[in-house]
N, C-alpha and C. Protein backbone atom coordinates (compact mmCIF):
# COMPACT_ATOMS: atom_id res chain seq x y z
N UNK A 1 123.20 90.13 91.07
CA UNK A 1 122.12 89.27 91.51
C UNK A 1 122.12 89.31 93.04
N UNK A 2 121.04 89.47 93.62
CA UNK A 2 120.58 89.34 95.21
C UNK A 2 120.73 88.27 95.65
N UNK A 3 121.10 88.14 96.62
CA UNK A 3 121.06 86.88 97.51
C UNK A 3 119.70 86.02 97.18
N UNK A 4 118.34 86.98 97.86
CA UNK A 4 117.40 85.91 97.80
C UNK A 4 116.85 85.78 95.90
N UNK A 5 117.48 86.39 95.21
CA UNK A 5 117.39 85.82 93.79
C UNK A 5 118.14 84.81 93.52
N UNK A 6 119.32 84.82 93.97
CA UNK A 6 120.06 83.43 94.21
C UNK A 6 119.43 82.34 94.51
N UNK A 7 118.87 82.49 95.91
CA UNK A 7 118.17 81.44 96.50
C UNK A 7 116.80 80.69 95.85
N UNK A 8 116.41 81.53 95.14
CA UNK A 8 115.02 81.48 94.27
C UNK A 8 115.30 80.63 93.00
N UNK A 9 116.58 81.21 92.37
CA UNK A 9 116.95 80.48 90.92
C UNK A 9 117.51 79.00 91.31
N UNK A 10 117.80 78.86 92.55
CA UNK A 10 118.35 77.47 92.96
C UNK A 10 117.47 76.65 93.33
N UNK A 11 116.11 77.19 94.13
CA UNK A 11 115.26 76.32 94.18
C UNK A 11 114.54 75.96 92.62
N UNK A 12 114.36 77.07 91.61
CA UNK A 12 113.96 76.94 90.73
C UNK A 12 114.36 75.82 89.63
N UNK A 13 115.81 75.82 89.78
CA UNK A 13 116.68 75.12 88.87
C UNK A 13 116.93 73.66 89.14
N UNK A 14 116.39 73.08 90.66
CA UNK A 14 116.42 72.00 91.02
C UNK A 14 115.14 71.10 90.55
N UNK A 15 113.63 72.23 90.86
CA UNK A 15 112.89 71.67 90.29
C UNK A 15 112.87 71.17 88.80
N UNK A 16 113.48 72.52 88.13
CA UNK A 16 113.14 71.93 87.07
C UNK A 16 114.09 70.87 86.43
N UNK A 17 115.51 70.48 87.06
CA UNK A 17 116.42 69.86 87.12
C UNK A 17 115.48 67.96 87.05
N UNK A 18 114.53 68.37 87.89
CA UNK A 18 113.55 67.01 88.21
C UNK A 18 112.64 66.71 87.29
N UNK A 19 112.13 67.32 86.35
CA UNK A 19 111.39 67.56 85.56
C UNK A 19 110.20 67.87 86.13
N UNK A 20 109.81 68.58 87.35
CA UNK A 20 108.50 69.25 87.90
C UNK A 20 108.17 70.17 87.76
N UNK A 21 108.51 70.93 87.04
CA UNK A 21 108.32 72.65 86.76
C UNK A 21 106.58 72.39 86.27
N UNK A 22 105.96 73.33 87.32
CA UNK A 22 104.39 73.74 86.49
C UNK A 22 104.55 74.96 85.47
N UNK A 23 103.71 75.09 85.43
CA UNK A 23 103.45 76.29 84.62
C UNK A 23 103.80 77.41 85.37
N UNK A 24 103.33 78.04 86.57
CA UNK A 24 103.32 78.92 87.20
C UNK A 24 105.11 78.97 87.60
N UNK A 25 105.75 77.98 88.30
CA UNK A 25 107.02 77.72 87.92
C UNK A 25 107.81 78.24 86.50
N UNK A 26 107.36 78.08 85.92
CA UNK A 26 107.94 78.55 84.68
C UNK A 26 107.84 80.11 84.34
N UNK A 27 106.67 80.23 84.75
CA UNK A 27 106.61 81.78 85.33
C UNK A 27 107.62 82.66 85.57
N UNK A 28 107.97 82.10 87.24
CA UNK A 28 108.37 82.49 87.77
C UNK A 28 110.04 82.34 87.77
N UNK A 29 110.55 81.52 86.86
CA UNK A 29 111.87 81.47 86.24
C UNK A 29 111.81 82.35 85.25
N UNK A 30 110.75 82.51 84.29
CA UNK A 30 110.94 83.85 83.12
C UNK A 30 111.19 85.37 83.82
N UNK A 31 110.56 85.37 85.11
CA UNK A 31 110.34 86.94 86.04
C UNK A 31 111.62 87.03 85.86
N UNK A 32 112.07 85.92 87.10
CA UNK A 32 113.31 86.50 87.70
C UNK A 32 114.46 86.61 86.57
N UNK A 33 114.37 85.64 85.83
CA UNK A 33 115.73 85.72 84.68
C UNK A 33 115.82 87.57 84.41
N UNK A 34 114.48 87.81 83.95
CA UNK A 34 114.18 89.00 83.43
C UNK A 34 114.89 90.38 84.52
N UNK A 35 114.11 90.14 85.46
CA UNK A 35 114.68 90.76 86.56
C UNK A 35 116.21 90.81 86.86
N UNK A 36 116.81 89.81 86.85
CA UNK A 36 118.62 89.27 86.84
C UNK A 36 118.97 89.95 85.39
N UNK A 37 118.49 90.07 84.49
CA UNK A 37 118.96 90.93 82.83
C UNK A 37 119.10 92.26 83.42
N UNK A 38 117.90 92.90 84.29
CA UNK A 38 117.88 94.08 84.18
C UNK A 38 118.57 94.70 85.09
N UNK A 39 119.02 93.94 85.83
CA UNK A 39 119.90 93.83 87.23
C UNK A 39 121.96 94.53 86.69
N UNK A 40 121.80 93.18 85.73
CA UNK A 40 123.23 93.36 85.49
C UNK A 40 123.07 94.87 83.96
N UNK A 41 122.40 95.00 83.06
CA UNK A 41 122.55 96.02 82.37
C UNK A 41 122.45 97.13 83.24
N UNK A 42 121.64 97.14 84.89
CA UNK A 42 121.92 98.16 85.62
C UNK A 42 122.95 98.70 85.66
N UNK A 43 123.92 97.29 85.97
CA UNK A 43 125.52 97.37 86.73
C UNK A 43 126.34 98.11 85.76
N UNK A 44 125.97 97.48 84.19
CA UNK A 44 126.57 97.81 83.16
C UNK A 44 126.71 99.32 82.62
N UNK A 45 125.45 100.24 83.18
CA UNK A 45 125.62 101.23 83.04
C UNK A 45 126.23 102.00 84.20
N UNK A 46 125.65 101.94 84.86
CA UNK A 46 126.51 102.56 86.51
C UNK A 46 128.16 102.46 85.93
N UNK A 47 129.03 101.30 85.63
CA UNK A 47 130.02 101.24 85.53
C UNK A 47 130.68 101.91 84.22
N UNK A 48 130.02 101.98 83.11
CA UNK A 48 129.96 102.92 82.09
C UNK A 48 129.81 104.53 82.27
N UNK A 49 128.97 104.85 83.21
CA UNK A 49 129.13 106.36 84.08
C UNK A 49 130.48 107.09 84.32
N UNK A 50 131.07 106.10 84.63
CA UNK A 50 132.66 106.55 85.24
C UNK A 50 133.60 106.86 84.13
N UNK A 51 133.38 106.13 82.98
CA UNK A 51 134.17 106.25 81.92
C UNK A 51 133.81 107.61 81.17
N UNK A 52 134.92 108.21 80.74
CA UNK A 52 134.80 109.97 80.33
C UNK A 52 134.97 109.51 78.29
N UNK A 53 134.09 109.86 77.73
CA UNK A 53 134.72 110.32 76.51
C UNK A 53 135.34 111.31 76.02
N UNK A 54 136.21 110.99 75.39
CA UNK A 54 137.37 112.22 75.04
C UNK A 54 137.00 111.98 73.53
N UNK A 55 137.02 112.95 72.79
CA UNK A 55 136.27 113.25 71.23
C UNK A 55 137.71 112.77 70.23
N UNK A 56 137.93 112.81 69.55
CA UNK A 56 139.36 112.56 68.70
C UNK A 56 139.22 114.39 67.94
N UNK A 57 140.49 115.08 67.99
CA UNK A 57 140.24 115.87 67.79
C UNK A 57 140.20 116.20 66.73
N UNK A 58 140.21 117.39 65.82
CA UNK A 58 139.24 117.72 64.56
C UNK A 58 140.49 118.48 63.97
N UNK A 59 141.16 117.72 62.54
CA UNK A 59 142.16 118.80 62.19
C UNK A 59 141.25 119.11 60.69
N UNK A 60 141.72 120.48 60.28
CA UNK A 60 141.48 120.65 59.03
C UNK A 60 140.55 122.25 58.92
């Protein structure tokens, strides 16, 4: 997660913490969540890259 996604989900989370969330607000908490999913399955693969499969080998 980015800094200013940080900063965004905190303002977000206060509002709605208040019960003021509009619609458009709500919006804009579905984006970014979405955006923050696709963020970390990024990470998830990048870090999966590094890992080598080795096959189990084949007797018979």
């Amino acid at each position: 997660m980015s800094p200013a996604q940080l900063k965004k989900l905190q303002e977000l989370s206060q509002i709605f913490s208040q019960g003021k969330a509009n619609p458009k607000q709500i919006q804009q908490l579905s984006a970014l969540l979405a955006q923050i999913n696709r963020y970390d399955e990024e990470d998830k693969v990048a870090e999966n890259e590094h890992i080598s499969f080795i096959a189990a080998p084949r007797f018979g």
